[in-house]
Protein backbone atom coordinates (compact mmCIF):
# COMPACT_ATOMS: atom_id res chain seq x y z
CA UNK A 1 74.65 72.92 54.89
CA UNK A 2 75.80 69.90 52.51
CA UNK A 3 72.75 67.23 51.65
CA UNK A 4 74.27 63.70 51.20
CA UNK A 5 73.08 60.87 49.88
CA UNK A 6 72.37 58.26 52.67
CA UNK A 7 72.38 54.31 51.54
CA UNK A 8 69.04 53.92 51.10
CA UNK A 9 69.11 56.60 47.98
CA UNK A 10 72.43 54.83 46.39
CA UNK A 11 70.16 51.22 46.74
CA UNK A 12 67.12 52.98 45.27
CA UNK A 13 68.52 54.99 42.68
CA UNK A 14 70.80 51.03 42.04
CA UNK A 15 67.42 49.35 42.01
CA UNK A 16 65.72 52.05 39.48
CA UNK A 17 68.85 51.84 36.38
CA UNK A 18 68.44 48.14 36.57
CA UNK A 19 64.95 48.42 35.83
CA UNK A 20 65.47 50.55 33.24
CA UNK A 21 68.69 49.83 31.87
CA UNK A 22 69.27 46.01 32.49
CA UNK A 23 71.62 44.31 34.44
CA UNK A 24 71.46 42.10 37.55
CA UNK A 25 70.26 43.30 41.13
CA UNK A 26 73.06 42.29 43.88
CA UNK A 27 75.94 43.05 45.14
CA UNK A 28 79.32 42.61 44.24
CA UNK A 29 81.38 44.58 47.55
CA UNK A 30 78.02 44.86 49.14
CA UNK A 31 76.67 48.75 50.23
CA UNK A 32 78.60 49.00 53.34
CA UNK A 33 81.26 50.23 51.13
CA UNK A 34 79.85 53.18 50.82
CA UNK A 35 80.39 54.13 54.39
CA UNK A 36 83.77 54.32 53.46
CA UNK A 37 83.12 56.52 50.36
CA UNK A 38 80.91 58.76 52.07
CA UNK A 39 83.02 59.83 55.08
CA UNK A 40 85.73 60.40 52.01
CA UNK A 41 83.33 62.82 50.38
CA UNK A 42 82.38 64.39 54.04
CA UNK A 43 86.00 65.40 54.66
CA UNK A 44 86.66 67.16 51.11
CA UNK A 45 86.67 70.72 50.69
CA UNK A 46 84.07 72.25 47.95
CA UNK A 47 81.28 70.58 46.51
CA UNK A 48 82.63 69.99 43.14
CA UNK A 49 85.48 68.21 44.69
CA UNK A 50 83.03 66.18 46.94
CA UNK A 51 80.79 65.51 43.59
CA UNK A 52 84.33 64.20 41.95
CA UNK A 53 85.00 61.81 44.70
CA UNK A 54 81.84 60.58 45.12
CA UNK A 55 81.47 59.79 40.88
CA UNK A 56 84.89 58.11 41.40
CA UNK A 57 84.83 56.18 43.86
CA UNK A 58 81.27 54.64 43.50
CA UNK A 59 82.41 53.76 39.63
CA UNK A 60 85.54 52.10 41.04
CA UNK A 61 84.75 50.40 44.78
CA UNK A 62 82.24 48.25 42.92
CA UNK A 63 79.59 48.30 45.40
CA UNK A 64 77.28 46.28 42.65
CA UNK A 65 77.60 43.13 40.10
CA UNK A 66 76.04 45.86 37.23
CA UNK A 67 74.75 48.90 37.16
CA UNK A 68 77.79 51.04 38.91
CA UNK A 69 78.54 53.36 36.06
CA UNK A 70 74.75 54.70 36.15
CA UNK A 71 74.04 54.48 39.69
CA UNK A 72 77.21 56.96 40.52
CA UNK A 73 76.15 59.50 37.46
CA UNK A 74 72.51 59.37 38.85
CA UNK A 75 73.87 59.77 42.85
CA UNK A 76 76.02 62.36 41.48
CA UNK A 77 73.89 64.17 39.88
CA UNK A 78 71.08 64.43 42.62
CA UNK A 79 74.15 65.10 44.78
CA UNK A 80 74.85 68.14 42.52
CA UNK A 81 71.31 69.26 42.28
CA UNK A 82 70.39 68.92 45.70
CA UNK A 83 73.29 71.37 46.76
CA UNK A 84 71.84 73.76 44.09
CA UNK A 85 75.34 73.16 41.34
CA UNK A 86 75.25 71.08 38.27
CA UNK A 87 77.52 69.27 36.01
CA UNK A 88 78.67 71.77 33.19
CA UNK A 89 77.96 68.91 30.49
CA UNK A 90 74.40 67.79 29.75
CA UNK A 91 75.03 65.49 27.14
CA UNK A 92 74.58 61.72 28.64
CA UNK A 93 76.50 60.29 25.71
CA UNK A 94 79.23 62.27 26.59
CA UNK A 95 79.00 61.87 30.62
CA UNK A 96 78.32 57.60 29.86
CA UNK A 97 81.97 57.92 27.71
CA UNK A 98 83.46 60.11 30.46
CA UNK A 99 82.48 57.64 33.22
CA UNK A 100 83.87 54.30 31.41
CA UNK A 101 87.09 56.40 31.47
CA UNK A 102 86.76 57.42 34.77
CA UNK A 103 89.79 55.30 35.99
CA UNK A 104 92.13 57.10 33.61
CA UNK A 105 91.95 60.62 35.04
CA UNK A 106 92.51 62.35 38.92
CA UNK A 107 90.19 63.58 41.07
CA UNK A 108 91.50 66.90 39.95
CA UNK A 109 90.43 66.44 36.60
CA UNK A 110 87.36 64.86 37.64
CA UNK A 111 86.24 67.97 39.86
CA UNK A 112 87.35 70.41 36.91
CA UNK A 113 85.08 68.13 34.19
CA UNK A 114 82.51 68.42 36.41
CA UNK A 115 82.35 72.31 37.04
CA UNK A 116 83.77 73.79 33.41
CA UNK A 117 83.12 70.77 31.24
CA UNK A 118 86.58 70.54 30.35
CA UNK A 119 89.45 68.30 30.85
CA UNK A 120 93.28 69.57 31.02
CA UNK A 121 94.39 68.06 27.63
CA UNK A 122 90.82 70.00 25.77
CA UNK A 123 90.99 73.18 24.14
């Protein structure tokens, strides 16, 4: 069976990198947007793909004024580890990069990043 993060976890984990990175609490699209990401991530096949959706789409829908890059790598992550995976790289300079690029690859490449650490174009 598939754990999910549920709103409350997204608004906690939101609430937690402001404290600790900065930023300002509130809402940009406002967290029922991520009803709509969710029941995306539901209907995917494979949790990698599910993890590569869920990174995506909570970097890009903007549910937040700040904070959205480090909210999704946190929900992602717990997503990961609470379905007993994790991400192949470890190295949060090199996720943080990844994510601020996020728009420029597919969820394809996402999901493959995620499991082997390695995008098409690397060695």
């Amino acid at each position: 069976m598939v754990w999910y993060p549920d709103e409350e976890i997204v608004l906690e984990t939101h609430r937690i990198m402001i404290e600790k990175y900065g930023g300002r609490l509130g809402f940009e699209r406002g967290i029922e947007a991520f009803k709509h990401i969710l029941a995306d991530v539901k209907i995917a096949k494979g949790i990698y793909r599910k993890a590569a959706i869920l990174l995506r789409r909570l970097v890009t829908d903007r549910i937040f004024k700040d904070g959205n890059h480090r909210t999704a790598q946190a929900v992602t992550m717990l997503f990961l580890e609470m379905n007993d995976v994790s991400m192949k790289v470890q190295d949060s300079e090199k996720i943080i990069r990844f994510i601020k690029g996020i728009l420029f690859y597919s969820v394809d490449e996402i999901e493959a990043w995620l499991k082997d650490g390695k995008l098409p174009q690397e060695p």
